[in-house]
Each structure stands twice: as structure tokens, then as C-alpha cells.
N, C-alpha and C. Protein backbone atom coordinates (compact mmCIF):
# COMPACT_ATOMS: atom_id res chain seq x y z
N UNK A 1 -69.80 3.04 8.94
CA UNK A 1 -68.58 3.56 9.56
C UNK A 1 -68.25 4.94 9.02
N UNK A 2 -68.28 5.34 7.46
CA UNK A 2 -68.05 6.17 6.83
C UNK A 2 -69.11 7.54 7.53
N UNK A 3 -70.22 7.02 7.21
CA UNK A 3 -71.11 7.78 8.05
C UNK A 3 -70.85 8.71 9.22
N UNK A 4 -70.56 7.55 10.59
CA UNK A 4 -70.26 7.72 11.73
C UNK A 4 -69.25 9.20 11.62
N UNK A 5 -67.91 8.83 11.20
CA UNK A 5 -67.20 9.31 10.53
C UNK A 5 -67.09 10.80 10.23
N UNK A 6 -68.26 11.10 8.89
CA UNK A 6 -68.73 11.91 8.81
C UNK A 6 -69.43 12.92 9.81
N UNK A 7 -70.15 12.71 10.26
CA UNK A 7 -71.19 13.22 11.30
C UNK A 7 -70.12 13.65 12.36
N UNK A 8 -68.74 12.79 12.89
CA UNK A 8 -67.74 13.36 14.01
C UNK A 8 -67.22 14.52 13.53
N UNK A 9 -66.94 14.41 11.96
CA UNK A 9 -66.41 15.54 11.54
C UNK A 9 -66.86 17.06 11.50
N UNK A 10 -68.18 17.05 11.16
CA UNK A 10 -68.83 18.68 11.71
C UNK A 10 -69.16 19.01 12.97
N UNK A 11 -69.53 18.18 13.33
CA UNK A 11 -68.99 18.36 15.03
C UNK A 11 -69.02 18.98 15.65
N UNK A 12 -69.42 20.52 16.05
CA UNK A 12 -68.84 21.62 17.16
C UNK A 12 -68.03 21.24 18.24
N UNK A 13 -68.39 20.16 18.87
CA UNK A 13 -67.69 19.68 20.06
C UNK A 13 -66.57 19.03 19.95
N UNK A 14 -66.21 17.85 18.93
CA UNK A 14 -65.20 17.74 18.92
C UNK A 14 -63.65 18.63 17.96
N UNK A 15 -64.56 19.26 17.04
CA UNK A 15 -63.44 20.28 16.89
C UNK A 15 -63.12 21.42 18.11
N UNK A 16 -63.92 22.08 19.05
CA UNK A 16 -63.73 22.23 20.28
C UNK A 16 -63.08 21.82 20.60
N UNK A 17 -62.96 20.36 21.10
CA UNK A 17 -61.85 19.44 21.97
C UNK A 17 -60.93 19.46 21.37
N UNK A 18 -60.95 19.44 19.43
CA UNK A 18 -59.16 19.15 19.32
C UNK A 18 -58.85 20.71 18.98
N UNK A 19 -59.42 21.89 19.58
CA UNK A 19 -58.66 22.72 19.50
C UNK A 19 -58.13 23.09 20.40
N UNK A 20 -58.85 22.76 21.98
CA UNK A 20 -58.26 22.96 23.13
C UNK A 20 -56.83 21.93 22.97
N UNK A 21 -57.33 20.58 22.61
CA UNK A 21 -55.54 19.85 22.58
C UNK A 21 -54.72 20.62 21.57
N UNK A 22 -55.13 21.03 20.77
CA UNK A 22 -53.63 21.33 19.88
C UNK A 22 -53.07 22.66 20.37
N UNK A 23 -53.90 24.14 21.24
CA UNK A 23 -53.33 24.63 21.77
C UNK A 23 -52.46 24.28 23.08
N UNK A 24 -53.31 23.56 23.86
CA UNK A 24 -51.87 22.38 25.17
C UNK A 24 -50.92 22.15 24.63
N UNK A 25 -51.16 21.30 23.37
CA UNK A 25 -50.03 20.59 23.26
C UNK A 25 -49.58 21.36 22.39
N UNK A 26 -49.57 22.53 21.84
CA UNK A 26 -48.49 23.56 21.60
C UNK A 26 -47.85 24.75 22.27
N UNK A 27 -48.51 24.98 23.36
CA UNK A 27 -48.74 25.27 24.50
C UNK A 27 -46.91 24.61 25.37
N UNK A 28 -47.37 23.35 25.94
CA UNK A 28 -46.45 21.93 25.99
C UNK A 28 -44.80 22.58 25.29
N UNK A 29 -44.90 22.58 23.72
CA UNK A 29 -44.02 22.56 22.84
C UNK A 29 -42.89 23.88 23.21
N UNK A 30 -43.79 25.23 23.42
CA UNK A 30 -42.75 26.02 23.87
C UNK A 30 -42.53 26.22 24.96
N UNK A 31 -42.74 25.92 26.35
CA UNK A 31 -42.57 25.74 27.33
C UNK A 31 -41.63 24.73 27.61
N UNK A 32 -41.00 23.54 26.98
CA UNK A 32 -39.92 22.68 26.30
C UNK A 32 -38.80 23.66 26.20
N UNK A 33 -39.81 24.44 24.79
CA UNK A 33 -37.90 25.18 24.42
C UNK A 33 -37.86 25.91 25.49
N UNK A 34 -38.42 26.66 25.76
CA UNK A 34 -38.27 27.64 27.40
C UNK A 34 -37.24 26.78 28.11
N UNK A 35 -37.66 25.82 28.87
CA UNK A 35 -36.97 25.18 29.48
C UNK A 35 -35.69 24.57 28.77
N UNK A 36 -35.28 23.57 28.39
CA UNK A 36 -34.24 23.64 27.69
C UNK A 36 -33.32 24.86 27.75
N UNK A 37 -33.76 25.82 26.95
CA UNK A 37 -33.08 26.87 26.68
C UNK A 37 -32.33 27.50 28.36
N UNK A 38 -32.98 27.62 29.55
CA UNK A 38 -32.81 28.57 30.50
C UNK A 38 -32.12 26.89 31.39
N UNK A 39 -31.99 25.58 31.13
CA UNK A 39 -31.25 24.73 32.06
C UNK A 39 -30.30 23.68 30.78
N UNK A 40 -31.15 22.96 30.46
CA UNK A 40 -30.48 21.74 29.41
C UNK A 40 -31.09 20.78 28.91
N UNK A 41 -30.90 19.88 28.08
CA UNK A 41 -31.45 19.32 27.85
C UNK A 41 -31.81 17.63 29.36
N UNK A 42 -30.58 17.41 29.54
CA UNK A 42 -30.67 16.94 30.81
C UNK A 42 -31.32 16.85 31.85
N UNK A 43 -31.49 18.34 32.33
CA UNK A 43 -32.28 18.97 33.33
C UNK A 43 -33.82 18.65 32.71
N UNK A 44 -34.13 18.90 31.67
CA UNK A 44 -35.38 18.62 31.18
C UNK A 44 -35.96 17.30 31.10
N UNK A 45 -35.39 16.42 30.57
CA UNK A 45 -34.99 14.86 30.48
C UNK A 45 -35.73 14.90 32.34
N UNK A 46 -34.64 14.78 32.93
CA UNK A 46 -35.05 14.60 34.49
C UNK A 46 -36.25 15.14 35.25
N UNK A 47 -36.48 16.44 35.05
CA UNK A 47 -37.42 17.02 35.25
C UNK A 47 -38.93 16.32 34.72
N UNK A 48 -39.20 16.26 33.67
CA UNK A 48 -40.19 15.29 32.78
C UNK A 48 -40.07 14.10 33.84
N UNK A 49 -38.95 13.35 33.60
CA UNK A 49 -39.35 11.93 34.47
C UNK A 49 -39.71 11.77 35.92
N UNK A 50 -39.05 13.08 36.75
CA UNK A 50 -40.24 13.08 37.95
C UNK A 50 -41.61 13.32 37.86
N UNK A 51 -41.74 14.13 37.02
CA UNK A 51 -43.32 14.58 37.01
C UNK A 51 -44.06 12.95 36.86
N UNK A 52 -43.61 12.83 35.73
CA UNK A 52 -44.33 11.36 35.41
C UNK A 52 -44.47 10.41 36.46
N UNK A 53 -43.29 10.44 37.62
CA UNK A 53 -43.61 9.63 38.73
C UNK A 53 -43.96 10.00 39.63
N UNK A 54 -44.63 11.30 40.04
CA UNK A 54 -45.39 11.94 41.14
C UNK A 54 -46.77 11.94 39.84
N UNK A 55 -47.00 11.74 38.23
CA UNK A 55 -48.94 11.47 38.36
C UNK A 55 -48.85 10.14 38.87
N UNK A 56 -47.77 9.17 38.45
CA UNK A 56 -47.95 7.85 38.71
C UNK A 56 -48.40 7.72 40.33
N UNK A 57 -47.86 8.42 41.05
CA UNK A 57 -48.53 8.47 42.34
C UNK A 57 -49.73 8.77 43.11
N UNK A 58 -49.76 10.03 42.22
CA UNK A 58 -51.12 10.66 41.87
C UNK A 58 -52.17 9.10 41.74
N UNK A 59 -52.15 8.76 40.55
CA UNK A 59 -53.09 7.58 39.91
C UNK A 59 -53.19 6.51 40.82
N UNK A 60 -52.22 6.23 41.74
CA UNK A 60 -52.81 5.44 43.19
C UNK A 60 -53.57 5.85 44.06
N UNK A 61 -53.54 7.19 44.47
CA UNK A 61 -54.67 7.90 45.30
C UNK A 61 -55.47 8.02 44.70
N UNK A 62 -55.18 8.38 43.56
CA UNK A 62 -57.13 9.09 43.06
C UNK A 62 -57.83 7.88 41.98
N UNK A 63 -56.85 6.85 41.43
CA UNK A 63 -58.13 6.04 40.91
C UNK A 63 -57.67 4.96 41.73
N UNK A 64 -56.81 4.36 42.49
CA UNK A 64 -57.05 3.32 43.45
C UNK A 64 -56.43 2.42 42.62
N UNK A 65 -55.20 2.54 41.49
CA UNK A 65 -54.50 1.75 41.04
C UNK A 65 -53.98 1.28 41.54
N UNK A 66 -53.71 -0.66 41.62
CA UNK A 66 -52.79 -1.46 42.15
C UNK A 66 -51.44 -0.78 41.85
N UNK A 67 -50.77 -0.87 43.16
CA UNK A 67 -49.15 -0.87 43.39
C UNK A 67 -48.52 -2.25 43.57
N UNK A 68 -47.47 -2.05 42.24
CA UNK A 68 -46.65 -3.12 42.82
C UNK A 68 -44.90 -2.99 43.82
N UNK A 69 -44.71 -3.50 44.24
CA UNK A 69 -43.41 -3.49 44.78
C UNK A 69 -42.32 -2.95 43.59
N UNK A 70 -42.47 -3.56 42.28
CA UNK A 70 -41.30 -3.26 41.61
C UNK A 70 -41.80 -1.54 41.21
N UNK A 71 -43.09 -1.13 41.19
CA UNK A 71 -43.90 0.16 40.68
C UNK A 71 -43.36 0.96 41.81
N UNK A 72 -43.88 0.77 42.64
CA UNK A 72 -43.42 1.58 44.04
C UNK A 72 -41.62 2.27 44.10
N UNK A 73 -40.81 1.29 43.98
CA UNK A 73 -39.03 1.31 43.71
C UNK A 73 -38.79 1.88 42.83
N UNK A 74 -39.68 1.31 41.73
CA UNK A 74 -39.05 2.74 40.94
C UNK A 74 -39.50 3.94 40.79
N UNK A 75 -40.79 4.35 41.21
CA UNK A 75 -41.28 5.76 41.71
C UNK A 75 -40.01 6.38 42.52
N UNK A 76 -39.53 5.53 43.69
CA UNK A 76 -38.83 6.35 44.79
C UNK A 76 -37.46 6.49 44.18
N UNK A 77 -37.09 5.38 43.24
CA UNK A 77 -35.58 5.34 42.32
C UNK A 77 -35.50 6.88 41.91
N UNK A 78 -36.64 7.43 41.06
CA UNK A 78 -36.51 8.57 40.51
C UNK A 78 -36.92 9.90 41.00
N UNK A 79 -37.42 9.51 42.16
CA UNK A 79 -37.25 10.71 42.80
C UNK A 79 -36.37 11.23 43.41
N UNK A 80 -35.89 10.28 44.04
CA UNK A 80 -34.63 10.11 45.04
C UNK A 80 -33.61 10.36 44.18
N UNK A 81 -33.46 9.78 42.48
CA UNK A 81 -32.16 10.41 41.64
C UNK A 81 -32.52 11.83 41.20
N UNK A 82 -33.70 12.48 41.03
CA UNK A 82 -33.63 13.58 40.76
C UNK A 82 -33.61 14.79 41.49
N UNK A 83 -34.15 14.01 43.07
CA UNK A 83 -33.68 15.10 44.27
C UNK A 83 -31.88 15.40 44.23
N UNK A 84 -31.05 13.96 44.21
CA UNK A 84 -29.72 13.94 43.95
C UNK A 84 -29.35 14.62 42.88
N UNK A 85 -29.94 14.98 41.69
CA UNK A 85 -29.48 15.74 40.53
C UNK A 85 -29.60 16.90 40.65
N UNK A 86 -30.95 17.33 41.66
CA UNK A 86 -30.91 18.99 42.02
C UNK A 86 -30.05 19.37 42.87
N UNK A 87 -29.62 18.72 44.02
CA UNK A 87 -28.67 19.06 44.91
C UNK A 87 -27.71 19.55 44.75
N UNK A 88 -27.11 18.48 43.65
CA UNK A 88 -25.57 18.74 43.01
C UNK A 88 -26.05 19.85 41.75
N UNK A 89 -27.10 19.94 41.29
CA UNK A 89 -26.59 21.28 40.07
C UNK A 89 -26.76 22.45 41.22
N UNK A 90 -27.91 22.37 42.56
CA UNK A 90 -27.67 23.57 43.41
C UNK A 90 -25.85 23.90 43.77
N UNK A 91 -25.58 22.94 43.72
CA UNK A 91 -24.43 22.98 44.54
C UNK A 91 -22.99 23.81 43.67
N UNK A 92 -23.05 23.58 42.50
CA UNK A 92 -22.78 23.83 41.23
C UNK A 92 -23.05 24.83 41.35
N UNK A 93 -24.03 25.35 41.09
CA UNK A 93 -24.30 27.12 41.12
C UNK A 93 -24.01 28.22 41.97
N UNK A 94 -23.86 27.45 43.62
CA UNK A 94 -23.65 27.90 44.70
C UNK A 94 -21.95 28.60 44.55
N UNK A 95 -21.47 27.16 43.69
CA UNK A 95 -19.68 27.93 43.84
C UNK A 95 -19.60 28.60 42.48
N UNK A 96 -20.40 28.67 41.30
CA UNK A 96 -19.91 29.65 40.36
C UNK A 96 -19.77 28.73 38.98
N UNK A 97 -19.86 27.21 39.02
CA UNK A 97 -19.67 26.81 37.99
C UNK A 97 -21.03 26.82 36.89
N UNK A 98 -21.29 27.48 35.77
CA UNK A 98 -22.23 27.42 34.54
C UNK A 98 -21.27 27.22 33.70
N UNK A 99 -21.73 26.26 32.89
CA UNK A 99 -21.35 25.84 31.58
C UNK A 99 -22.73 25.80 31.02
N UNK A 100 -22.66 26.43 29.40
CA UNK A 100 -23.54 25.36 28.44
C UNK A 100 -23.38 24.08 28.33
N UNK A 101 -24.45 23.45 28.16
CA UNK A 101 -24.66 22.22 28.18
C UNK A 101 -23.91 21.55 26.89
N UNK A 102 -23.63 22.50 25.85
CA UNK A 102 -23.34 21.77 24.67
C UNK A 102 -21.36 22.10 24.42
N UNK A 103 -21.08 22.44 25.27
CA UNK A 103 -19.22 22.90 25.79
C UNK A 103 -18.78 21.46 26.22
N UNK A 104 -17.48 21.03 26.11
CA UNK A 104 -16.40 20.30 26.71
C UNK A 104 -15.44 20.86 27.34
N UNK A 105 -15.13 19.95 28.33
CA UNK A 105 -14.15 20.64 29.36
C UNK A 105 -12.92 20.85 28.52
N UNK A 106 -11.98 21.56 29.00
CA UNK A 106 -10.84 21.75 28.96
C UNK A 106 -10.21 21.48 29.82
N UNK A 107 -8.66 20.88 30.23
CA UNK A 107 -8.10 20.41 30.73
C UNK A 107 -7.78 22.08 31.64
N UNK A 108 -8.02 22.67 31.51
CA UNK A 108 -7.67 24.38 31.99
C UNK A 108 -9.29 24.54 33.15
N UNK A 109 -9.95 24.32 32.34
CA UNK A 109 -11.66 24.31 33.16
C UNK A 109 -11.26 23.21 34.24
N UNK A 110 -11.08 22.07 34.16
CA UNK A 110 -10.94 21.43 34.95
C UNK A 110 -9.98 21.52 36.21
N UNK A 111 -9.30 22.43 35.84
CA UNK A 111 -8.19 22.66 37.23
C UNK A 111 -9.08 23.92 37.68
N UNK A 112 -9.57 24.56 36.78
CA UNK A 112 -10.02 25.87 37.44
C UNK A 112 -11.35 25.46 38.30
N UNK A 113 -12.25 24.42 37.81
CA UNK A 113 -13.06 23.87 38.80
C UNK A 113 -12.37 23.24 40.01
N UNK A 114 -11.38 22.54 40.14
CA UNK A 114 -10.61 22.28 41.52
C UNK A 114 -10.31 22.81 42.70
N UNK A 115 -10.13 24.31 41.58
CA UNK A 115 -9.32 25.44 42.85
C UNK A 115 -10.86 25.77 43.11
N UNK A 116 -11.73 26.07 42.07
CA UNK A 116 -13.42 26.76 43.33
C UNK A 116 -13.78 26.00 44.10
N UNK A 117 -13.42 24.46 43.90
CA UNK A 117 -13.98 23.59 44.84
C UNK A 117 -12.92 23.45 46.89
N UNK A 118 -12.06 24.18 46.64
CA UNK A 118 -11.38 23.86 47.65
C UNK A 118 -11.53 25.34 48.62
């Protein structure tokens, strides 16, 4: 085993491979803060969980993974909530409201969002 082991370790190829992953996946890491930074943490949160359910979709066409009924519902659960989450932050932006994500309302913000909304 030790052996085996050994021999993976000089390797050309697989230090190759884990250098291509550790640039992705650092790669990955600031493209995070990017994001974050320019929407929220929220927006990111949501964003991530569609992706994940359009490969999951992906992985039915292209390797011919069984679908189940409860798999299927919740694919469309989260798309369908995150189409609804873009709508309303479009909608949000359309009349003028930005907040940081990390602010609480004020009872003053909140009337002043009333009057843009009318």
C-alpha cells in the first residue's frame, strides 16, 4: 500500500491533476467573493442552488439517471423559487430600492419604501 502510495506521489500526472483542481477550486473561491460582494450573500445561496438543479438535470440527459417524482418537484421547486427571487429583486431595482445586505430597516426606510411603491 505504502508503495502504491509512493509511486502516486512523484507522479507528473497526478500532481498535474491536483494542480489544475486547486487552481478551479481557487479559481471557484474568488469568484464567490466577487459575487457576494456585487449582490449578497442570499443571492449567492440561491444562485448556487439553481445551478445545482439545472446539472441535476443535466445528469438525466447525459448519463440517463433515473428520475424520481419526488427528484423531478424539487428540481422545478427551485427553479420556479429562484425565477420568483429574481423577479422580485428585478423589481426592486426597477423602483430604486438597494440596500446592503447587512443594514436593518428603519421604521423611516420603511415608509420611504411605501411612497416608491405607490
Amino acid at each position: 500500500l505504502m508503495a502504491a502510495v509512493n509511486q502516486q506521489l512523484v507522479s507528473p500526472m497526478f500532481w498535474a491533476a491536483m494542480t489544475v483542481a486547486g487552481f478551479f477550486g481557487f479559481s471557484i473561491g474568488i469568484v464567490t467573493v466577487l459575487q457576494i460582494k456585487a449582490t449578497s450573500p442570499l443571492s449567492h445561496n440561491i444562485s448556487g442552488t439553481a445551478k445545482a438543479a439545472v446539472q441535476s438535470m443535466l445528469a438525466f440527459y447525459i448519463w440517463k439517471n433515473p428520475a424520481t417524482v419526488m427528484g423531478v418537484t424539487g428540481m422545478f421547486v427551485v427553479l420556479g423559487g429562484s425565477l420568483l427571487y429574481t423577479m422580485v429583486k428585478m423589481r426592486e431595482g426597477s423602483i430604486g430600492i438597494k440596500r446592503p445586505a447587512s443594514t436593518t430597516t428603519s421604521p423611516r426606510q420603511k415608509q420611504q419604501d411605501v411612497e416608491l411603491r405607490k
